[in-house]
Protein backbone atom coordinates (compact mmCIF):
# COMPACT_ATOMS: atom_id res chain seq x y z
CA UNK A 1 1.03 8.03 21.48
CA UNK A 2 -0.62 7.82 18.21
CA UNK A 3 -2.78 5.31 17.02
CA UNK A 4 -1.16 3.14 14.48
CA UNK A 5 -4.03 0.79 13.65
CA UNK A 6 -6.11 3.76 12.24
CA UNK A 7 -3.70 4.69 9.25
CA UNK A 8 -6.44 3.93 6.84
CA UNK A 9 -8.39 6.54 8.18
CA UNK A 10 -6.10 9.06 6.33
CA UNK A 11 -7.51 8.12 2.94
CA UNK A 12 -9.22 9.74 0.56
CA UNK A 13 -11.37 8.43 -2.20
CA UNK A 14 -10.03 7.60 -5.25
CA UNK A 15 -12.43 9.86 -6.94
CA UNK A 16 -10.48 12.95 -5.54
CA UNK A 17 -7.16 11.75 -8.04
CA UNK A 18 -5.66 14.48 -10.13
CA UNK A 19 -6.25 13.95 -13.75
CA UNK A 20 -2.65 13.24 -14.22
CA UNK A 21 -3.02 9.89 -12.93
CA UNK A 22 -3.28 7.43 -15.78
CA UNK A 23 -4.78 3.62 -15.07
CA UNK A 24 -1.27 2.68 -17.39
CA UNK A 25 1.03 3.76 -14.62
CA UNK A 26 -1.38 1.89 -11.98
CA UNK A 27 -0.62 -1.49 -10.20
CA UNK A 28 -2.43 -3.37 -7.20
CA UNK A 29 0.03 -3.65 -4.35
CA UNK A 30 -0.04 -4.99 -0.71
CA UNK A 31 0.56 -2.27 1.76
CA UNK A 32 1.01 -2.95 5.47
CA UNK A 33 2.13 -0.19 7.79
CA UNK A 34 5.32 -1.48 9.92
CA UNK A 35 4.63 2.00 12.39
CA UNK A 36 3.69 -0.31 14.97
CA UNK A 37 6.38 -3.24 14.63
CA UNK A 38 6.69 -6.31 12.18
CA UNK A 39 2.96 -6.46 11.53
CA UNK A 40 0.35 -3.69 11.24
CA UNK A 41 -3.00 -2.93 9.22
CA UNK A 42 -3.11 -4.43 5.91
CA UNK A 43 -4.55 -3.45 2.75
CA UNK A 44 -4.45 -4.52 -1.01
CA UNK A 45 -5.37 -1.64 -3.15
CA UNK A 46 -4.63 0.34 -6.87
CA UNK A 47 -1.43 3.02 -6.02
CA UNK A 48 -0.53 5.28 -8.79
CA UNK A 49 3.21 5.75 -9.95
CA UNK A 50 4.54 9.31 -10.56
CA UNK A 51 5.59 9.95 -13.98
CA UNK A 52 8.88 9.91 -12.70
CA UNK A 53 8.52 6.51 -10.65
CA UNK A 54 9.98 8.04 -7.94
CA UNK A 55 7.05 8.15 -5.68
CA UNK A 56 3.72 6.29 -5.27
CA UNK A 57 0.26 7.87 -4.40
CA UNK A 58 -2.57 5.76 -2.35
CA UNK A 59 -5.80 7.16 -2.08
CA UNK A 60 -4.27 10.97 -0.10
CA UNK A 61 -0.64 9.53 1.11
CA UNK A 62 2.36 9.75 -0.87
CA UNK A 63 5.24 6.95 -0.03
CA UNK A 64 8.81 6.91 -1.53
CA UNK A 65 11.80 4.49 -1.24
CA UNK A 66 13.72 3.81 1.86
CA UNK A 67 16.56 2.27 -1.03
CA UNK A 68 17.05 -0.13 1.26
CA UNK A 69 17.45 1.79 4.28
CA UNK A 70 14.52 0.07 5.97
CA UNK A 71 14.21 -2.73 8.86
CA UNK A 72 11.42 -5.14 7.32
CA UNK A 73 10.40 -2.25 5.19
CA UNK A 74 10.67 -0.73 1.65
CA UNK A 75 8.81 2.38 1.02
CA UNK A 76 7.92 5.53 4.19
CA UNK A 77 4.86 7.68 3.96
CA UNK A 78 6.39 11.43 3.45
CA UNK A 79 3.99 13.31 5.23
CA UNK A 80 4.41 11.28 8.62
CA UNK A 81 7.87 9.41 8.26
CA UNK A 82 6.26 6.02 9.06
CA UNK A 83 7.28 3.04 7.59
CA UNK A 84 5.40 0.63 4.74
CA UNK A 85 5.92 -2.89 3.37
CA UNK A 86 4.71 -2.05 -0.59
CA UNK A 87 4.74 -5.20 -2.89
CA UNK A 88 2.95 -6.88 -5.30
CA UNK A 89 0.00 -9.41 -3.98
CA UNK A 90 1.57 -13.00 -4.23
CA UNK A 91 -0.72 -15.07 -6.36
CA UNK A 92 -0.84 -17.67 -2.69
CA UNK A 93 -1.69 -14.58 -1.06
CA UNK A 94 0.09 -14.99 1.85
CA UNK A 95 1.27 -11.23 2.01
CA UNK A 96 2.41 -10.81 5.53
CA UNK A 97 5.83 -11.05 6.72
CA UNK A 98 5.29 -14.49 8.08
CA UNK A 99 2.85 -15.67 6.08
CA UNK A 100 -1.08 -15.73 5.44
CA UNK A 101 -3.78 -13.01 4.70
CA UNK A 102 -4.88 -12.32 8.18
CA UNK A 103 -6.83 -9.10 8.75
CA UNK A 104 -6.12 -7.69 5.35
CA UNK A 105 -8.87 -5.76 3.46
CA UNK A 106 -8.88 -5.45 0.19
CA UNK A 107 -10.50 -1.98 -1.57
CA UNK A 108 -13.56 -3.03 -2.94
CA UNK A 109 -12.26 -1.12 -6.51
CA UNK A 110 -9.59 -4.05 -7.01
CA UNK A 111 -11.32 -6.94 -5.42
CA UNK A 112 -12.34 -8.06 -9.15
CA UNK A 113 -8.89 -7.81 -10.89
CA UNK A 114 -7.28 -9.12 -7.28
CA UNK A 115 -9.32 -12.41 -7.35
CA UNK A 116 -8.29 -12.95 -10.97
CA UNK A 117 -4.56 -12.58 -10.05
CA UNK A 118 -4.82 -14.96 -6.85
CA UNK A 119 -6.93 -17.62 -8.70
């Protein structure tokens, strides 16, 4: 059985992006893995937008649409099929499915521009 609560330990640094990552196609989005069930590990953090929108890069993993194919889900991580919740941090910041911030980190990169949209 794998170890859902350790999806974070897939990523990279953003210091490894290709150069064809511009901050203009950039946006701070909740992510919480739904691998596990309704609620998993949490994290606000910058992804990147292809040039064709179709898919979104997060420090080494690449999601893309479910088009509404998903239970309590939006977006699946191509490399290992699991689901994601991918949205925009509400200003309340209550994030999770059923409320509140519980357990969510936020990258230390965004925690600036994060506090200024929450406050």
């Amino acid at each position: 059985m794998r170890d859902f609560d350790n999806w974070r330990d897939k990523l990279t640094s953003d210091e490894d992006l290709p150069s064809e990552f511009r901050l203009t196609r950039s946006q701070i989005v909740y992510i919480e893995s739904k691998a596990a069930g309704l609620e998993g590990p949490a994290v606000i953090g910058r992804v990147y937008r292809s040039k064709s929108g179709t898919t979104l890069y997060y420090r080494g993993l690449k999601f893309q649409s479910l088009k509404g194919a998903g239970f309590k889900a939006n977006y699946f991580e191509i490399e290992s099929g699991d689901h994601y919740w991918i949205s925009g941090p509400r200003k309340d910041q209550n994030d999770r499915l059923y409320g509140g911030n519980r357990d969510v980190m936020i990258d230390d990169d965004v925690r600036d521009e994060y506090d200024k949209l929450t406050n």
